[in-house]
Protein backbone atom coordinates (compact mmCIF):
# COMPACT_ATOMS: atom_id res chain seq x y z
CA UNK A 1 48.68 13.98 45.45
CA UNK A 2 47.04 11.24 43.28
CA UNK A 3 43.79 10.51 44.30
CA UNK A 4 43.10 6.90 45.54
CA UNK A 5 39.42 6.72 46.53
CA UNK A 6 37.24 4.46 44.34
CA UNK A 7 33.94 6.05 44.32
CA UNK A 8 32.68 3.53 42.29
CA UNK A 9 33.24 0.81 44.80
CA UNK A 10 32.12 3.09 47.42
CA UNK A 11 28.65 3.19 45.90
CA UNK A 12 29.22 -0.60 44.81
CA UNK A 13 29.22 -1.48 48.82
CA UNK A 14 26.46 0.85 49.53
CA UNK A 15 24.64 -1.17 47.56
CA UNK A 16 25.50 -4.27 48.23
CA UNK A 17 23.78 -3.14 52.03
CA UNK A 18 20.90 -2.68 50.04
CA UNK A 19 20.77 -5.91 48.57
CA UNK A 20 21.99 -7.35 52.16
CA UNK A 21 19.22 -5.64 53.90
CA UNK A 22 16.06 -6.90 51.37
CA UNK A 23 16.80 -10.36 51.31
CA UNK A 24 16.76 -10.41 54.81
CA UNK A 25 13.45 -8.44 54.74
CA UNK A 26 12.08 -10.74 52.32
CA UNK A 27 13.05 -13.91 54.84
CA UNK A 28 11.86 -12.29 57.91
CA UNK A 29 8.04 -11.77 56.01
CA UNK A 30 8.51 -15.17 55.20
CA UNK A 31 9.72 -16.82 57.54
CA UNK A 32 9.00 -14.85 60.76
CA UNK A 33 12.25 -14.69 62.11
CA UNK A 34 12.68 -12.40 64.83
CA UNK A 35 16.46 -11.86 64.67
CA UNK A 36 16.58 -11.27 61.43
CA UNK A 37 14.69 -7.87 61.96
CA UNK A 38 17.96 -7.44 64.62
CA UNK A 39 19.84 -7.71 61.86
CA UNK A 40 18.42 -5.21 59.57
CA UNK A 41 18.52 -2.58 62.14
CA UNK A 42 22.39 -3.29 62.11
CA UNK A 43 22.81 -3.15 58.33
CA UNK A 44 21.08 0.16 58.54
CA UNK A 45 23.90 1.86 60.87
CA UNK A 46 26.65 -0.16 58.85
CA UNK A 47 25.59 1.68 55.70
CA UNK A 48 25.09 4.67 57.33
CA UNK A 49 28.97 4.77 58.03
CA UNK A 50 29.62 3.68 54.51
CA UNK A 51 27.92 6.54 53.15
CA UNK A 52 29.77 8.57 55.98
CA UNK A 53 32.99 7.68 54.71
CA UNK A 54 32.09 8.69 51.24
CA UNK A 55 30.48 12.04 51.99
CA UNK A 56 34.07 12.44 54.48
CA UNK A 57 36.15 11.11 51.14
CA UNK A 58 33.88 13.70 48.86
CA UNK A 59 34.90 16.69 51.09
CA UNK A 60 38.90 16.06 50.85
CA UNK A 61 39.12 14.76 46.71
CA UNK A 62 39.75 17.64 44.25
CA UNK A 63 39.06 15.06 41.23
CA UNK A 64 36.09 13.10 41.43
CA UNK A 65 35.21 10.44 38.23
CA UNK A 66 32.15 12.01 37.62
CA UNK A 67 30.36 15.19 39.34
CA UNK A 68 30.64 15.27 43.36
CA UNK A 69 27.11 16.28 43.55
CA UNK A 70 26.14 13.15 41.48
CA UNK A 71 28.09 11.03 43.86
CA UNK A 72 26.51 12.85 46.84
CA UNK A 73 23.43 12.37 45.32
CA UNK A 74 23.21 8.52 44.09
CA UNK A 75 24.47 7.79 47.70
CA UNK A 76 21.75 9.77 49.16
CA UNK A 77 19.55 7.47 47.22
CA UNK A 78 21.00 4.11 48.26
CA UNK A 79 20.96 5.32 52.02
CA UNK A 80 16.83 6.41 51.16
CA UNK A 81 16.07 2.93 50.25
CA UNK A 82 18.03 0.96 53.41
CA UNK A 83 15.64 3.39 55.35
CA UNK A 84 12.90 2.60 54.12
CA UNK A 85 13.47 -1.00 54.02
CA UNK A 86 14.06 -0.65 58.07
CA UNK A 87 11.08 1.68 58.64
CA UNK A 88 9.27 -1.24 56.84
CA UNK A 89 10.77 -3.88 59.35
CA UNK A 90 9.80 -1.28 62.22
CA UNK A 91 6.38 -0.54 61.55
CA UNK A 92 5.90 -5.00 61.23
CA UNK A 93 7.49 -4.87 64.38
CA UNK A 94 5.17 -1.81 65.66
CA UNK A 95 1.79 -2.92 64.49
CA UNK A 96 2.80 -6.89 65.24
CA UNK A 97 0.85 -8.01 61.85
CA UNK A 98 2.05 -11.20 59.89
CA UNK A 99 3.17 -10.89 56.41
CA UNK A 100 0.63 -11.80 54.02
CA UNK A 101 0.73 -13.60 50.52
CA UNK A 102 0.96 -9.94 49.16
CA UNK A 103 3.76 -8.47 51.51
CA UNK A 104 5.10 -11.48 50.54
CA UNK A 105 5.44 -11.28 46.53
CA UNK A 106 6.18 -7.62 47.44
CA UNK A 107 9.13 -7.80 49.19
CA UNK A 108 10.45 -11.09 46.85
CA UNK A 109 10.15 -8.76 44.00
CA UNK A 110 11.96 -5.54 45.45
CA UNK A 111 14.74 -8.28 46.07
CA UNK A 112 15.12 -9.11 42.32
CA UNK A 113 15.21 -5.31 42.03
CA UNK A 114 18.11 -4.36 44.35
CA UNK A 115 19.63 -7.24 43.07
CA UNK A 116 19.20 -5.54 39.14
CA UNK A 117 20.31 -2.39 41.51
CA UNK A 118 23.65 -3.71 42.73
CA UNK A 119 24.21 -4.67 39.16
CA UNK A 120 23.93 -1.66 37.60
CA UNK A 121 26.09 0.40 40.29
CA UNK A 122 28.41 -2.16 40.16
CA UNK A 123 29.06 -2.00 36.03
CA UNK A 124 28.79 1.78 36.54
CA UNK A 125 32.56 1.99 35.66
CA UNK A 126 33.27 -0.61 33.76
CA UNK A 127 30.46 -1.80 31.55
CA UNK A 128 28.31 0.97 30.62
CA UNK A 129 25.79 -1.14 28.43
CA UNK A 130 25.60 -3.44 31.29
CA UNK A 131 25.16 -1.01 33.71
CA UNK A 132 22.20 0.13 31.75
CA UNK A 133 20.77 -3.09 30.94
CA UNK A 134 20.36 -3.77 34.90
CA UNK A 135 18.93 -0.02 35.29
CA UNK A 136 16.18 -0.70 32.63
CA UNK A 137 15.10 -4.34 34.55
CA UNK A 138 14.59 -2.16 38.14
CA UNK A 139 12.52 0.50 35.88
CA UNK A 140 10.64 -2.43 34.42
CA UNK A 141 10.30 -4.11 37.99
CA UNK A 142 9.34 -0.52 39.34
CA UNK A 143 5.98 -1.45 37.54
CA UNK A 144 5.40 -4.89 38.62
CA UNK A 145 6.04 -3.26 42.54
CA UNK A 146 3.18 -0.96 41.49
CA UNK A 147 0.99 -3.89 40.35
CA UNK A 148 1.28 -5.89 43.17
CA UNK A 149 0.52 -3.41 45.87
CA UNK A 150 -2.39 -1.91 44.23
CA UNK A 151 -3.91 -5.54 44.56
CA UNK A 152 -2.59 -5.51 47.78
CA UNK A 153 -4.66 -2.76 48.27
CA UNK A 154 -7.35 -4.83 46.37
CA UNK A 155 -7.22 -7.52 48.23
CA UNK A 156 -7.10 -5.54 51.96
CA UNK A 157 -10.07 -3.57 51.53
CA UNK A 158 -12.46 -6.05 50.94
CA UNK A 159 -12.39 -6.29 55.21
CA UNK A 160 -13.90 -4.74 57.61
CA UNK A 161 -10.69 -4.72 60.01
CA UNK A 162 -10.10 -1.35 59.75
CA UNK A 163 -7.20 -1.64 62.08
CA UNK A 164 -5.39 -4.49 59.84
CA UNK A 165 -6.24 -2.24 56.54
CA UNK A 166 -4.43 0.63 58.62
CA UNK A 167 -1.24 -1.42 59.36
CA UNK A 168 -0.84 -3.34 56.22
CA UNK A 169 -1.68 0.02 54.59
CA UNK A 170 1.53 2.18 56.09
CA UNK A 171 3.75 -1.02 55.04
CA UNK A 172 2.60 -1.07 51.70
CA UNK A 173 2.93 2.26 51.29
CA UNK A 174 6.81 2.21 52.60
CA UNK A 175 7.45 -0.96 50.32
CA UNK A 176 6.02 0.86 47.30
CA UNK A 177 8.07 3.92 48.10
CA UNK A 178 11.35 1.94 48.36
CA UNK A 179 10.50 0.75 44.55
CA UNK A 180 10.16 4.38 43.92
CA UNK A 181 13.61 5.41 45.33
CA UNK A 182 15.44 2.44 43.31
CA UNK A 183 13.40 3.51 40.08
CA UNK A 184 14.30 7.40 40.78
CA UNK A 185 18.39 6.13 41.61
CA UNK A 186 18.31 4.19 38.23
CA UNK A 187 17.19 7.71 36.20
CA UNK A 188 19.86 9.86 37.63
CA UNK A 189 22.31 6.74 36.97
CA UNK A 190 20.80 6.87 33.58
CA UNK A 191 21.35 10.84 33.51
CA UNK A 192 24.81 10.39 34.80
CA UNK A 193 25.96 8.28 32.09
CA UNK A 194 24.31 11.33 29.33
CA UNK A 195 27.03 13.19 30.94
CA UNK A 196 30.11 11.50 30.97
């Protein structure tokens, strides 16, 4: 039977949950929405049956476009970044801190990323340069995410609120960790590409 499943667009709408679920991040730090957070949590169990579907379409497609367990994985990646971005709207919830200027520029530049993300999953299939182009910007943007949370970290520790450095700490550290997911997704993309 001819296989119909598009993995490509499977991972293209995983994605595009990632992308969903930052920007709305980003607006709740700035803009202290409460419902957005809602929302987030919601994204989180929508992608989660995205994923679901793929993993279900994996198990029952002889032919795949490129290796099932490079499929499997990628996915696992997209789904590892939507987690942490809710764990990060969690713990904001948990710890009932407001965003600073620095959570702030954080969470505006992991948007740009995802957005570089979505890209490059998108042209996976159809514009291989492209594809790699956008890969390259959330490496480069991997770096930046590094910068700005080390002054972050800067900037925290010069208080003596060792209960605020605690809380802003664990979201940094989730933030800077989500940057490290999309940078780790965009080498195996990378290393996918080697092999086709």
């Amino acid at each position: 039977m001819k296989n119909k499943t598009n993995f490509f667009d499977m991972l293209k709408e995983q994605s595009s949950y990632v992308v969903k679920s930052m920007t709305l991040l980003n607006e709740f730090c700035t803009t202290g929405k409460e419902e957005l957070a809602d929302i987030i949590i919601l994204l989180e169990e929508e992608a989660d049956e995205v994923r679901r579907k793929l993993i279900e379409a994996l198990n029952k497609t002889y032919i795949t476009p490129i290796d099932r367990e490079d499929l499997f994985h990628l996915s696992r990646l997209l789904d590892e970044i939507i987690d942490y971005i809710k764990t990060s709207v969690d713990e904001i919830h948990l710890f009932k801190i407001t965003p600073n200027e620095d959570l702030i520029k954080i969470t505006s530049t992991l948007l740009e990323m995802t957005g570089h993300l979505y890209d490059a999953i998108a042209n996976m299939a159809t514009d291989e340069e492209a594809s790699k182009v956008s890969a390259y910007k959330v490496k480069h943007l991997e770096n930046v995410i590094d910068s700005l949370t080390k002054h972050g970290y800067a900037t925290l520790f010069e208080s003596d609120d060792f209960k605020m450095i605690f809380k802003y700490s664990e979201i940094y550290k989730h933030l800077n960790h989500t940057a490290d997911v999309a940078d780790s997704a965009m080498d195996f993309l990378l290393d996918i590409f080697v092999k086709m």
